[in-house]
N, C-alpha and C. Protein backbone atom coordinates (compact mmCIF):
# COMPACT_ATOMS: atom_id res chain seq x y z
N UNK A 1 22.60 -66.24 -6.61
CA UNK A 1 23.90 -66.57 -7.21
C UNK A 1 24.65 -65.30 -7.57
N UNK A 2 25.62 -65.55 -7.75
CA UNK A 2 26.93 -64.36 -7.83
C UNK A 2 27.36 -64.63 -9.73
N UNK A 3 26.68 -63.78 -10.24
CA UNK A 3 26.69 -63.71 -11.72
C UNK A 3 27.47 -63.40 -12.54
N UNK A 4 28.43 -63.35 -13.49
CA UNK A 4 29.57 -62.69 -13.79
C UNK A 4 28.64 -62.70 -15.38
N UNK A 5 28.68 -61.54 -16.10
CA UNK A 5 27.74 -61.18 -17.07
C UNK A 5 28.84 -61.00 -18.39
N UNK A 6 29.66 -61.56 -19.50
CA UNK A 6 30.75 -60.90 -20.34
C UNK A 6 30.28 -61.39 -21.93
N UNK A 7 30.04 -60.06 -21.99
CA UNK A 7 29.31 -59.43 -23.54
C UNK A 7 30.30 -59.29 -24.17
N UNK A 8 29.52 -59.48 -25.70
CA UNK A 8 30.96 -59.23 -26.79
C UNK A 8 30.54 -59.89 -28.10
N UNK A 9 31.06 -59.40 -29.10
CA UNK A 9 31.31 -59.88 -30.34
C UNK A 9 31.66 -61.62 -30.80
N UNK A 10 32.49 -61.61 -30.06
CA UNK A 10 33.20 -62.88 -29.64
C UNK A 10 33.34 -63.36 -31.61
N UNK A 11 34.35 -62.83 -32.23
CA UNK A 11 34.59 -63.19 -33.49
C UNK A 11 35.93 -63.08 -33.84
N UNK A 12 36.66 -64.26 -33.24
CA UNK A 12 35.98 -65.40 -32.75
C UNK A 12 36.42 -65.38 -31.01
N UNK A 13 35.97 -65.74 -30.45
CA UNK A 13 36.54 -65.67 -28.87
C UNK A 13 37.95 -66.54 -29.05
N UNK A 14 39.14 -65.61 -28.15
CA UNK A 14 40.37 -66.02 -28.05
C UNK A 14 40.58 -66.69 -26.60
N UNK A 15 41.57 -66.66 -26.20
CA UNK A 15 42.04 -67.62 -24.94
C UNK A 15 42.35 -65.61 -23.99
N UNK A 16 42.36 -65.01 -24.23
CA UNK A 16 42.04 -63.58 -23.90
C UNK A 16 40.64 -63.49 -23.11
N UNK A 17 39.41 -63.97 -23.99
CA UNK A 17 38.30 -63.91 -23.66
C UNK A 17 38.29 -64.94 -22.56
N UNK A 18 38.98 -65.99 -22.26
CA UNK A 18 38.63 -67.39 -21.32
C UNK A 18 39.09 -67.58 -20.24
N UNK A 19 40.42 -66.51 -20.50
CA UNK A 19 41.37 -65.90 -19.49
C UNK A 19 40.74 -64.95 -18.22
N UNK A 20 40.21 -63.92 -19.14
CA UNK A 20 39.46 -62.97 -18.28
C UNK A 20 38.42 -63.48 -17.67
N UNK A 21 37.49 -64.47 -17.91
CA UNK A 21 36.20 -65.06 -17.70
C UNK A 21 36.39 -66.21 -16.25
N UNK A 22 37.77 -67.15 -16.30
CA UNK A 22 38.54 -67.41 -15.43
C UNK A 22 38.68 -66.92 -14.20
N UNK A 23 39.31 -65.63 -14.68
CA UNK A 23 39.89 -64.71 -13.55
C UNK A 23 38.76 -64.28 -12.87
N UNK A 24 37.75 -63.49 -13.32
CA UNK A 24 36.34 -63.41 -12.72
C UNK A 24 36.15 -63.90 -11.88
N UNK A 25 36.28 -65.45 -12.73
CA UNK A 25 35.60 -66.58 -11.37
C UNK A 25 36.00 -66.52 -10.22
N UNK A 26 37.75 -66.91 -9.82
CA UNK A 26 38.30 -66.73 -9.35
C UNK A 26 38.66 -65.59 -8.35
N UNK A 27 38.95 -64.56 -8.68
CA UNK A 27 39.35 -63.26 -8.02
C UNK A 27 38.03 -62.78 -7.24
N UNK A 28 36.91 -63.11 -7.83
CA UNK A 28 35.81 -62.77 -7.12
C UNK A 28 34.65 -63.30 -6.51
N UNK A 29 35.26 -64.74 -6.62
CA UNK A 29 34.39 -66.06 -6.22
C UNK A 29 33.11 -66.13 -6.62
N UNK A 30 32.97 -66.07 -7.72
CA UNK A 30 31.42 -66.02 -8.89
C UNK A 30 31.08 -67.41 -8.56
N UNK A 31 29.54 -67.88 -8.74
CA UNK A 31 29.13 -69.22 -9.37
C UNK A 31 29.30 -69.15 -10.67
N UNK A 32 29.31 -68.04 -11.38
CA UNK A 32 29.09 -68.85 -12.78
C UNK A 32 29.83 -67.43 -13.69
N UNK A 33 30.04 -67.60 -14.98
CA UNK A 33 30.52 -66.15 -15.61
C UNK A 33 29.63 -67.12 -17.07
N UNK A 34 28.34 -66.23 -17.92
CA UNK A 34 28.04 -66.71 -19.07
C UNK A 34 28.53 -65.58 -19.97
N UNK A 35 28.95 -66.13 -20.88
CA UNK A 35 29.51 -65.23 -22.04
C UNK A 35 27.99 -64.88 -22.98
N UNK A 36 28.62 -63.53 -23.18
CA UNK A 36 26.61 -63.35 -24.17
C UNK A 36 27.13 -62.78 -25.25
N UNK A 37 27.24 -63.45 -26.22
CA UNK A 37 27.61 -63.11 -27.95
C UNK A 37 25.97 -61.90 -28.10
N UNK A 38 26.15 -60.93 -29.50
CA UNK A 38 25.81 -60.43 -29.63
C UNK A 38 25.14 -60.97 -30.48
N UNK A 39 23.96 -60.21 -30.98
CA UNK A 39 22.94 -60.63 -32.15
C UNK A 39 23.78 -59.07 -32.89
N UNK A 40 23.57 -58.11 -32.99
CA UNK A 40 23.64 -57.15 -33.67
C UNK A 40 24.47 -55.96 -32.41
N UNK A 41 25.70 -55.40 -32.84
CA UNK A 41 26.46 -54.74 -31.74
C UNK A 41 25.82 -52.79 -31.92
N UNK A 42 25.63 -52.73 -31.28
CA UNK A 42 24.98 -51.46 -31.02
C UNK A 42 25.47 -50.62 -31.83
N UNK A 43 27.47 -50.52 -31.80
CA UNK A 43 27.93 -49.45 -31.76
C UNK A 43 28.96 -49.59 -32.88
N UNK A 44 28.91 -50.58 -33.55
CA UNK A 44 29.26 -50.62 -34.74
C UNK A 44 29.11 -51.92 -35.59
N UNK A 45 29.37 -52.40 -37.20
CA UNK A 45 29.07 -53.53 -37.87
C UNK A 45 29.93 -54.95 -37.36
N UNK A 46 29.37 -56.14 -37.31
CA UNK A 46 30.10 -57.31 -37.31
C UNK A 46 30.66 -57.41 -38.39
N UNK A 47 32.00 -57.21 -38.50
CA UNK A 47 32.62 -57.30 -40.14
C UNK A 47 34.01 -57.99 -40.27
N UNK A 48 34.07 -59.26 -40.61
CA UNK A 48 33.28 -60.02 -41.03
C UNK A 48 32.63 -60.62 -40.41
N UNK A 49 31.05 -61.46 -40.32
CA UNK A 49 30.77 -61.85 -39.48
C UNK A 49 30.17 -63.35 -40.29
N UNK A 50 30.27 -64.29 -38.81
CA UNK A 50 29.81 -66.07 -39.86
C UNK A 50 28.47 -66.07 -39.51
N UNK A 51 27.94 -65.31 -39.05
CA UNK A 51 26.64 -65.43 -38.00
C UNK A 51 26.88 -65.79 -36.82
N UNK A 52 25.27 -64.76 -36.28
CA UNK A 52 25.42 -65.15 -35.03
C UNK A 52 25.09 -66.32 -34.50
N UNK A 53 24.89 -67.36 -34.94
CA UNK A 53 25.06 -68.93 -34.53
C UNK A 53 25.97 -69.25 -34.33
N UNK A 54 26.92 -69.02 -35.35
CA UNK A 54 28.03 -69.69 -35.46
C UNK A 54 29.37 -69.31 -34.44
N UNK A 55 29.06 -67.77 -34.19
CA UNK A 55 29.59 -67.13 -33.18
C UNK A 55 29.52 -67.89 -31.37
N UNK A 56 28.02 -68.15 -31.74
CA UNK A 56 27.71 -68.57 -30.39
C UNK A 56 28.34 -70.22 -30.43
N UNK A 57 28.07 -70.49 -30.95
CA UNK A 57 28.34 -72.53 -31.33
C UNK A 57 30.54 -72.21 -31.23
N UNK A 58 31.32 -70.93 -31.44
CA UNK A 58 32.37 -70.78 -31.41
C UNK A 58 32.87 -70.33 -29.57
N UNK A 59 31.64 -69.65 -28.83
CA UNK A 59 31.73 -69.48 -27.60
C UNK A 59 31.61 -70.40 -27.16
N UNK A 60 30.76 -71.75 -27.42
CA UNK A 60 30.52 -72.76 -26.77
C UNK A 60 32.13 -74.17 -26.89
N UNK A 61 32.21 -73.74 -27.52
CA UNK A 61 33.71 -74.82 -28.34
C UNK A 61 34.85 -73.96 -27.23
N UNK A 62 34.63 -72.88 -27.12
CA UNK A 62 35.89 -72.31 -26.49
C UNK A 62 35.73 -72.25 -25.06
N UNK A 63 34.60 -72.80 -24.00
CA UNK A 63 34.95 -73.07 -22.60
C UNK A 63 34.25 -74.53 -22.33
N UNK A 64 34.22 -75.61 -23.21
CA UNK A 64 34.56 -77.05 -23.49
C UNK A 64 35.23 -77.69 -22.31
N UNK A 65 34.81 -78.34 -21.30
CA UNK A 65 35.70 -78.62 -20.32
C UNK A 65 35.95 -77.94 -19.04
N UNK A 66 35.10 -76.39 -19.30
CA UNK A 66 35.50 -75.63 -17.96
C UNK A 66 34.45 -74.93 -17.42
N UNK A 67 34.50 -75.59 -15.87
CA UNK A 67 33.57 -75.40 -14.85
C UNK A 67 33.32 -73.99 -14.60
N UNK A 68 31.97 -73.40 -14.56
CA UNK A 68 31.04 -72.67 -14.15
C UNK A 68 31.46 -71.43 -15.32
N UNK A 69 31.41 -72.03 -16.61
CA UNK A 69 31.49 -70.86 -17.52
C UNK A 69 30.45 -71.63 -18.30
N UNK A 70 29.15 -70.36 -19.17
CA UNK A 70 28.31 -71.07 -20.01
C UNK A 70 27.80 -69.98 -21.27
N UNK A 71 27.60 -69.86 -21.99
CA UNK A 71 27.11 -69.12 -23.36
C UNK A 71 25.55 -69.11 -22.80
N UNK A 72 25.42 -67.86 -22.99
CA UNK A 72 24.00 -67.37 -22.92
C UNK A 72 23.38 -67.01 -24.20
N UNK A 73 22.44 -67.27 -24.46
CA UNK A 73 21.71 -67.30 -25.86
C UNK A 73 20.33 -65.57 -26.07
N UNK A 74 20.72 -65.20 -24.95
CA UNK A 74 19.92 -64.36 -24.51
C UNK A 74 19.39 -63.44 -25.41
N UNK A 75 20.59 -62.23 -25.92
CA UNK A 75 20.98 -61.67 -26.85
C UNK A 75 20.12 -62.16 -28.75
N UNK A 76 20.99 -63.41 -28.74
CA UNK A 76 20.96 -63.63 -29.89
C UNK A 76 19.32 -63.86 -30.06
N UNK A 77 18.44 -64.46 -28.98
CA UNK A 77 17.94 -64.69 -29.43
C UNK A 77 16.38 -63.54 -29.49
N UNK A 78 16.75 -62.24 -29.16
CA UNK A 78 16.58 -61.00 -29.21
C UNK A 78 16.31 -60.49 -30.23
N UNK A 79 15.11 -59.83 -30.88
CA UNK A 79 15.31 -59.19 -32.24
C UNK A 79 15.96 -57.68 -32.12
N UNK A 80 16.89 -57.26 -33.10
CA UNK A 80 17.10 -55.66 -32.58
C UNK A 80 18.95 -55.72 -32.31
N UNK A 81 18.73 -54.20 -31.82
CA UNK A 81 20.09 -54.22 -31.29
C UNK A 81 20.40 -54.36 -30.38
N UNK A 82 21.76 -54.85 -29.87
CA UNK A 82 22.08 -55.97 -28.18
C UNK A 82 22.33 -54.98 -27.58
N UNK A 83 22.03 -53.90 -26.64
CA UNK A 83 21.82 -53.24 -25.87
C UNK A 83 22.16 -54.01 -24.29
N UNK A 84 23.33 -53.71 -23.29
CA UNK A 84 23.31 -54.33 -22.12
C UNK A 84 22.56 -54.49 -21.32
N UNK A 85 22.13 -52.60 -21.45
CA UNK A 85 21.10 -52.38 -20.31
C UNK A 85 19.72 -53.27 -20.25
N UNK A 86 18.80 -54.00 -21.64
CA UNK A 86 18.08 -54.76 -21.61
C UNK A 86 18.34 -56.15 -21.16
N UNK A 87 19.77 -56.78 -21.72
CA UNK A 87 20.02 -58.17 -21.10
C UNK A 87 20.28 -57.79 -19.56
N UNK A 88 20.41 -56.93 -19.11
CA UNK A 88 20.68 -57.07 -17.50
C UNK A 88 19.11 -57.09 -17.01
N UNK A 89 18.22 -56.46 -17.56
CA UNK A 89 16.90 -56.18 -17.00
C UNK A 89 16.26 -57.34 -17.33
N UNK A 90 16.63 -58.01 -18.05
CA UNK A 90 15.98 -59.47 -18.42
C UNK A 90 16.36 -60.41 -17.42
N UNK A 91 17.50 -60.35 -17.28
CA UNK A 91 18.50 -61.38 -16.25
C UNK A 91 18.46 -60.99 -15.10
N UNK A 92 17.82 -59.75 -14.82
CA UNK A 92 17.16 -59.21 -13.46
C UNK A 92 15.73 -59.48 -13.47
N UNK A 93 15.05 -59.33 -13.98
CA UNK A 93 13.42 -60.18 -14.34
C UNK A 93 13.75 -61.53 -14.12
N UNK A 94 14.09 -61.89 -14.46
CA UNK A 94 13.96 -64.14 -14.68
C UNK A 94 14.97 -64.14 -13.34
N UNK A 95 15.57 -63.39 -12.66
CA UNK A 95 16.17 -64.20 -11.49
C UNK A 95 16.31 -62.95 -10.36
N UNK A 96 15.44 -62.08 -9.97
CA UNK A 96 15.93 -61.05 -9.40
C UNK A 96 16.72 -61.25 -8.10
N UNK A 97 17.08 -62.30 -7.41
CA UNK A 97 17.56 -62.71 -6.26
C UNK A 97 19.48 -62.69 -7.01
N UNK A 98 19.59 -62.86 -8.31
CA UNK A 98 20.73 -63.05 -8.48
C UNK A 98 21.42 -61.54 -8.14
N UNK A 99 23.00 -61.90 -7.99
CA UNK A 99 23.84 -60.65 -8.07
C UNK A 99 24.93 -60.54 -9.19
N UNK A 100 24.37 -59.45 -9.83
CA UNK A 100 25.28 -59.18 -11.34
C UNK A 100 26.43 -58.60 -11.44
N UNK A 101 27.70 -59.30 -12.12
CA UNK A 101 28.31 -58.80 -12.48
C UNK A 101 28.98 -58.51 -13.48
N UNK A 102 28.67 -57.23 -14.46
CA UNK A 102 29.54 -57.10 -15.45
C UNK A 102 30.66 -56.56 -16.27
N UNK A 103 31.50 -58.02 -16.88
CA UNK A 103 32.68 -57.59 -16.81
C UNK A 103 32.96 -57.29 -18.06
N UNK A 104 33.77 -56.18 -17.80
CA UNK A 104 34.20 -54.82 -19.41
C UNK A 104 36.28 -55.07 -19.43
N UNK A 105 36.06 -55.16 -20.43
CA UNK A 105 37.51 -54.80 -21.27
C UNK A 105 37.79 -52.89 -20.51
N UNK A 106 39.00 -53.00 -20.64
CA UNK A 106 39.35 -51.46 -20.13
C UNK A 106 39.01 -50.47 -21.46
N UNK A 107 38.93 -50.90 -22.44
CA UNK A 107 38.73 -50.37 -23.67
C UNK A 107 37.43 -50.16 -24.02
N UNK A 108 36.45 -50.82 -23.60
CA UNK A 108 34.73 -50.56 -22.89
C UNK A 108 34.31 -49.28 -21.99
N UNK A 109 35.20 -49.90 -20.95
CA UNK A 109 34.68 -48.97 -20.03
C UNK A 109 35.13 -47.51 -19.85
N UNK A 110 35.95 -47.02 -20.85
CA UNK A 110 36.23 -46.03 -21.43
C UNK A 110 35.39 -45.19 -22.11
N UNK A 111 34.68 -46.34 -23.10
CA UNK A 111 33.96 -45.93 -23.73
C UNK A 111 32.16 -46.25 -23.09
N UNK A 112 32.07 -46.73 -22.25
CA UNK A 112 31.03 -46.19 -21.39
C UNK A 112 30.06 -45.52 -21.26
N UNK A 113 30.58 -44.53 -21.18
CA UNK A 113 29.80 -43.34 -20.70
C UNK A 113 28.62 -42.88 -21.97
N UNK A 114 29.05 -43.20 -23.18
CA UNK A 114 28.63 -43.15 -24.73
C UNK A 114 27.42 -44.84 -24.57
N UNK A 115 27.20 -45.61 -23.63
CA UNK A 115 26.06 -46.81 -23.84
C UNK A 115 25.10 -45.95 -23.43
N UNK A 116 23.84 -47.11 -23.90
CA UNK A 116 22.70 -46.21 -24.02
C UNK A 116 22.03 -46.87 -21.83
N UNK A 117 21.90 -45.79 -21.54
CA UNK A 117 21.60 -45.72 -20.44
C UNK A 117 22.83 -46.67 -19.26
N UNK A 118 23.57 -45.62 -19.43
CA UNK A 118 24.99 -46.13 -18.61
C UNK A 118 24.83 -46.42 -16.87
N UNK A 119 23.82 -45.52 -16.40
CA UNK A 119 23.94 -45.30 -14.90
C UNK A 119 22.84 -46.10 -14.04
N UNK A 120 21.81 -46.85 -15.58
CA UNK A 120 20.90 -48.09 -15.31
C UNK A 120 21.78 -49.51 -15.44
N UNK A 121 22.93 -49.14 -16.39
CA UNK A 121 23.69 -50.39 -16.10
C UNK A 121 24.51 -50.55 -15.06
N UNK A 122 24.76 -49.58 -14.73
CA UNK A 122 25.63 -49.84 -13.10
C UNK A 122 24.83 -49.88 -12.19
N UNK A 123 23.59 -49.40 -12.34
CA UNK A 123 22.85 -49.98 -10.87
C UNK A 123 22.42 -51.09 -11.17
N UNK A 124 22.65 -52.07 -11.82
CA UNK A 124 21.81 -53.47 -12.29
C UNK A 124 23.08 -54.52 -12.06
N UNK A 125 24.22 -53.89 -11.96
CA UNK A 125 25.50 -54.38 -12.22
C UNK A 125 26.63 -54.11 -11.68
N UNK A 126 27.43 -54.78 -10.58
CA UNK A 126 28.54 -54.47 -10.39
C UNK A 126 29.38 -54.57 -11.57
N UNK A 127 29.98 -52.76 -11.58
CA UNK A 127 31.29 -53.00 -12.56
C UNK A 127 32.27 -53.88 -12.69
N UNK A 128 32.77 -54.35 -13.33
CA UNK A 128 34.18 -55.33 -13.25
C UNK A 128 35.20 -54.96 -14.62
N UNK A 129 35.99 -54.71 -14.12
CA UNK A 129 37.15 -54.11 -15.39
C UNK A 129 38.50 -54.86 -15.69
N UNK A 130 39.02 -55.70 -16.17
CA UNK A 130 39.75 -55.99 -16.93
C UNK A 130 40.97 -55.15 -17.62
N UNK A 131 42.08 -54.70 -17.12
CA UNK A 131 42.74 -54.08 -17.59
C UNK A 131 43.68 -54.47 -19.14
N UNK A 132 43.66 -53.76 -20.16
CA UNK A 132 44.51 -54.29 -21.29
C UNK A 132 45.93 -53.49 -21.54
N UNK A 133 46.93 -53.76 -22.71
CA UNK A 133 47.95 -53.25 -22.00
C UNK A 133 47.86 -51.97 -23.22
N UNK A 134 48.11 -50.19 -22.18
CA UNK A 134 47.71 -49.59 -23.11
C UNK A 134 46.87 -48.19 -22.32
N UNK A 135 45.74 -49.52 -22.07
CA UNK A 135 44.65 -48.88 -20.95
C UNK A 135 44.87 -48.25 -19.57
N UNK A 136 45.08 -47.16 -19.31
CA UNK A 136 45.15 -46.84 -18.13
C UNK A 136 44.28 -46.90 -16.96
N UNK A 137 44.72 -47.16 -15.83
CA UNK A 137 43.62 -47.36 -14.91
C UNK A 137 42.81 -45.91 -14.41
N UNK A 138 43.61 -45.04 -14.45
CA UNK A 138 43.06 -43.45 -14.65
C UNK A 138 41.70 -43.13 -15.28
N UNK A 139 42.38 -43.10 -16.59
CA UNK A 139 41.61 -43.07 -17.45
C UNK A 139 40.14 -43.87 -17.40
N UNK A 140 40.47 -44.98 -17.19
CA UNK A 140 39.20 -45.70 -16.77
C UNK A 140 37.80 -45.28 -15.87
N UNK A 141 38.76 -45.01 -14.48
CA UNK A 141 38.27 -43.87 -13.10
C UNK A 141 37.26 -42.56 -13.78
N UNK A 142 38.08 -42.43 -14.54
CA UNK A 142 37.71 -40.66 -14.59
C UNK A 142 36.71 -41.35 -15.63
N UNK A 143 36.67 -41.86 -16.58
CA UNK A 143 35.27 -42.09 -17.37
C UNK A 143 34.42 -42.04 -16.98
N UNK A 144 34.21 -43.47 -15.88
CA UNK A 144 33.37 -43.88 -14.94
C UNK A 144 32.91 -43.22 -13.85
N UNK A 145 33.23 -42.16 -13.30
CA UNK A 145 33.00 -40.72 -12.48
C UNK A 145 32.28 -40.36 -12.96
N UNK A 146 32.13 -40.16 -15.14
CA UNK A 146 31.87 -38.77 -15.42
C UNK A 146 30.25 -39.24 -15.52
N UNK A 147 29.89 -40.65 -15.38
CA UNK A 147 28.23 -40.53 -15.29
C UNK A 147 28.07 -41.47 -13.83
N UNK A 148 28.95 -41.18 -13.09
CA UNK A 148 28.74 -41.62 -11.68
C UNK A 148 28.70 -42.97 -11.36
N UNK A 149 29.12 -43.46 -11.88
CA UNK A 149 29.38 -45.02 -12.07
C UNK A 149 29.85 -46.02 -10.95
N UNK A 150 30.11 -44.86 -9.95
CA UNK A 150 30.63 -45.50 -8.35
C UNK A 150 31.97 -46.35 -8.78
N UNK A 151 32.10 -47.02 -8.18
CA UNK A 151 33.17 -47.81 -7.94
C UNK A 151 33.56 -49.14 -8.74
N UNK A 152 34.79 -49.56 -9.61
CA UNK A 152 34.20 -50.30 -9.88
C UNK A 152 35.67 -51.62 -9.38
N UNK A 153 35.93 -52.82 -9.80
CA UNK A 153 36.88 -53.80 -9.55
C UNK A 153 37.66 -53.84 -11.01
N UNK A 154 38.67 -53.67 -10.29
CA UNK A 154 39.54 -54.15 -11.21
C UNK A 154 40.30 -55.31 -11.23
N UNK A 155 40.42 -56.23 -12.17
CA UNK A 155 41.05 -57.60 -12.34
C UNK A 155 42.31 -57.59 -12.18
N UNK A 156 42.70 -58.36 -11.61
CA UNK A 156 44.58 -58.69 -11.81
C UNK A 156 44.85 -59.49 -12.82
N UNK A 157 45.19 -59.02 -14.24
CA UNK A 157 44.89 -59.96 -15.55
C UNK A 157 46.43 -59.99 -15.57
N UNK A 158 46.62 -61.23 -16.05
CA UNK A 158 47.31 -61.67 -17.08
C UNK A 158 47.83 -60.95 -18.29
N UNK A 159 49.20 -60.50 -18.62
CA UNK A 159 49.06 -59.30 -19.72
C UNK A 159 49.05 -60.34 -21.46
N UNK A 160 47.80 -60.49 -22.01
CA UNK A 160 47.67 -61.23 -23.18
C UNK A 160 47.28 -60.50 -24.12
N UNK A 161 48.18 -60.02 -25.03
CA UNK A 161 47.95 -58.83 -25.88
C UNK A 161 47.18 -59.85 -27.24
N UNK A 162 45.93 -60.25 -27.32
CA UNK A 162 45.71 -60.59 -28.17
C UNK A 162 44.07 -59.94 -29.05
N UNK A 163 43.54 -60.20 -29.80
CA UNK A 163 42.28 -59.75 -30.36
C UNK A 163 41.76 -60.33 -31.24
N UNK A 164 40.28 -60.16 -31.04
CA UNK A 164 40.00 -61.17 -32.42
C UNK A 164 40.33 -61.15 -33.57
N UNK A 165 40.55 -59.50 -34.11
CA UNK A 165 41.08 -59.26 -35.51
C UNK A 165 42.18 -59.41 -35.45
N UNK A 166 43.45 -60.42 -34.56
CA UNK A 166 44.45 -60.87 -35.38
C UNK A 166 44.15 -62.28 -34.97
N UNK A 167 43.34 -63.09 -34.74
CA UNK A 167 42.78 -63.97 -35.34
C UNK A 167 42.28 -64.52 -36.58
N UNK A 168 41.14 -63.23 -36.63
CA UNK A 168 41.33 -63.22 -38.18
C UNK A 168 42.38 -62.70 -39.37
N UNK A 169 43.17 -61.96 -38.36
CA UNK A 169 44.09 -62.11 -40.24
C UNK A 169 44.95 -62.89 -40.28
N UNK A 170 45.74 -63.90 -39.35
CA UNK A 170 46.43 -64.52 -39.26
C UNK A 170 45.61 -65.97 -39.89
N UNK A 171 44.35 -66.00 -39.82
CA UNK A 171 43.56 -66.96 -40.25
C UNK A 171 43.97 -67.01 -42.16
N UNK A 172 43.33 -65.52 -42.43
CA UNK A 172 43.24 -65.00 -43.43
C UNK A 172 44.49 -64.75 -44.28
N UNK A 173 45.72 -64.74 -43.73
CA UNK A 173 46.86 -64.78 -44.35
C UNK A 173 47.54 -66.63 -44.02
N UNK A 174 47.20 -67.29 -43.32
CA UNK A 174 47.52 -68.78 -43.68
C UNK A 174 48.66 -68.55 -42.60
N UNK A 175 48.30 -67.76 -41.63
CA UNK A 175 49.80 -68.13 -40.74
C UNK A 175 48.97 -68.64 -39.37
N UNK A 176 50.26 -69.20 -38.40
CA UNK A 176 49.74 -69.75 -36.83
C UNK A 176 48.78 -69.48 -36.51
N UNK A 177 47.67 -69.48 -35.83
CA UNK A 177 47.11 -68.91 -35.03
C UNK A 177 46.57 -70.19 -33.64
N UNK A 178 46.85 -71.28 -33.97
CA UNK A 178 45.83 -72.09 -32.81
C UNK A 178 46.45 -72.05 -31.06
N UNK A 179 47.54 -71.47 -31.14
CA UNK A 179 48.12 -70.98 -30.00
C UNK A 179 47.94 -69.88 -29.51
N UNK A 180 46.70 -69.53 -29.94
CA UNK A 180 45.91 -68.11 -29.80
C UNK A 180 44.33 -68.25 -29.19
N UNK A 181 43.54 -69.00 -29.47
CA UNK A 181 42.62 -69.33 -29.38
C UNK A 181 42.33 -70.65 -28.55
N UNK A 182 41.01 -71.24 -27.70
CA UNK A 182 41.27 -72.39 -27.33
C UNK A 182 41.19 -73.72 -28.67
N UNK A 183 41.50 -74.93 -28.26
CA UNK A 183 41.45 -76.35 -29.42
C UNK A 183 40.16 -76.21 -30.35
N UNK A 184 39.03 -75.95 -29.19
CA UNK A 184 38.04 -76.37 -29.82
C UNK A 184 37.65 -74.83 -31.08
N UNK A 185 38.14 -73.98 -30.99
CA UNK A 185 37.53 -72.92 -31.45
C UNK A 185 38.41 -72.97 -32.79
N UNK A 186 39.61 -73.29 -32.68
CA UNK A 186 40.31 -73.52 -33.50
C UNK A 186 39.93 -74.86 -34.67
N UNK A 187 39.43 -75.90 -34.13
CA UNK A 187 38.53 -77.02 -34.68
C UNK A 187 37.86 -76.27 -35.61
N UNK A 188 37.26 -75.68 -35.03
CA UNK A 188 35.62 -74.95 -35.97
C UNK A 188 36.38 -74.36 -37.00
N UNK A 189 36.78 -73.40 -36.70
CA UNK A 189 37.20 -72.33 -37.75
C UNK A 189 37.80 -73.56 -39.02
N UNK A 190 38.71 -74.49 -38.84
CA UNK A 190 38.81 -75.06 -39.57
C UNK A 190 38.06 -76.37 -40.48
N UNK A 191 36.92 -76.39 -39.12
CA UNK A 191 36.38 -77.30 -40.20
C UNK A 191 34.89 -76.41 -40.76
N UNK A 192 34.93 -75.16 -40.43
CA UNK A 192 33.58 -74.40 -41.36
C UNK A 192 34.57 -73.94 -42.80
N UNK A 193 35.41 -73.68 -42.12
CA UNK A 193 36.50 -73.05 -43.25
C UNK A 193 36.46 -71.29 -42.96
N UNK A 194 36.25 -70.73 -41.76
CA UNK A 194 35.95 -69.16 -40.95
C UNK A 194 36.85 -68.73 -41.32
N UNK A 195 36.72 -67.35 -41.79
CA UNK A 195 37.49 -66.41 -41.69
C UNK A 195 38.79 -66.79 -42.95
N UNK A 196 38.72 -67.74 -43.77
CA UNK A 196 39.85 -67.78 -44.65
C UNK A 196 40.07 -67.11 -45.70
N UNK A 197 38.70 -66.63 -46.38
CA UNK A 197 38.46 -65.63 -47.10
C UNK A 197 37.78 -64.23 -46.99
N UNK A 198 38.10 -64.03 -45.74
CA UNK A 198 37.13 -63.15 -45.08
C UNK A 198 38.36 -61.80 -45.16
N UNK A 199 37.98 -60.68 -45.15
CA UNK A 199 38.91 -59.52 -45.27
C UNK A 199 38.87 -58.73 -43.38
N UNK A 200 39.97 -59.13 -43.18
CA UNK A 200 39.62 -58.06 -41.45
C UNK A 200 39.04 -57.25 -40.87
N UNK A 201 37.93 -57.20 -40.41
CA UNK A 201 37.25 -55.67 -39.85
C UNK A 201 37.40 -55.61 -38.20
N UNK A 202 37.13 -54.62 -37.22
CA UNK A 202 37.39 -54.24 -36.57
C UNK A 202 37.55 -55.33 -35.58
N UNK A 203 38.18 -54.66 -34.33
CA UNK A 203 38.53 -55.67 -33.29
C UNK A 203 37.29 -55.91 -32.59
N UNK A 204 37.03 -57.14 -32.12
CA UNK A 204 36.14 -57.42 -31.08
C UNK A 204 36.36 -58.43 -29.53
């Protein structure tokens, strides 16, 4: 199978995240794209965070209805820190016939070159890049050169300037947000009561 691999925080996953996961499918004729919420993010704190259940049970609410996208539990259910290079070697162990692909925010793959064993994740993994608006495609190139990263795809996205942290503050200040996020994710948040008293921390 033709794997589409998209890691992340997902706090809370937006219509950004479902968009890109979509396009995957699509642009590159995947069977499947699983989203893999994090247990613990390598490279900095979940802040605020509802848990990682609740994160995952919020990935699952947000592709509700749509074919060959699925939440992988992989991660979470991992002790430690979520490291890629291990979920790819896992997901290369339990299926080695599959073909991986994983897909990075342009704002990732920038930062790249700084994961812990970068040039084991590209051989485990076709790159896939996602451009945001901001991100240069240059810039991207030349990252990905600087630990040899070969080649990678770039998406024809949709320009959706959105993030989870204005999810949450728009949550957190009592203004719009469900035209941001999909129905079901929006459901949750309101019926756990997420993010209403929660103070904003970084984007994810």
């Amino acid at each position: 199978m033709r794997v589409g691999i998209m890691g992340g925080v997902f706090n809370p996953p937006h219509i950004g995240h479902v968009a890109c996961a979509c396009e995957a499918l699509d642009q590159l004729g995947l069977d499947v794209v699983r989203l893999v919420p994090a247990r613990r993010a390598p490279h900095r704190a979940i802040e605020p965070d509802p848990g990682a259940d609740v994160r995952a049970e919020l990935c699952e609410r947000a592709i509700e209805g749509l074919a060959r996208l699925e939440v992988s539990r992989l991660e979470l259910d991992r002790e430690g820190l979520s490291y890629t290079v291990d979920t790819l070697r896992a997901m290369h162990e339990a299926n080695p016939e599959d073909q991986h692909f994983l897909i990075l925010g342009a704002d990732q793959a920038k930062a790249f070159p700084t994961w812990r064993e970068p040039r084991e994740v590209a051989a485990l993994a076709a790159l896939v890049i996602a451009e945001r608006p901001g991100s240069g495609r240059d810039a991207v190139e030349l990252s990905l050169a600087a630990i040899g990263g070969g080649d990678a795809t770039f998406l024809d996205m949709p320009t959706i300037g959105i993030s989870s942290t204005l999810i949450r503050t728009r949550v957190g200040s009592s203004r719009l947000y469900r035209h941001l996020v999909p129905s079901g994710v929006a459901d949750l948040i309101e019926e756990r009561g997420l993010y209403s008293t929660m103070i904003p921390g970084p984007a994810a």
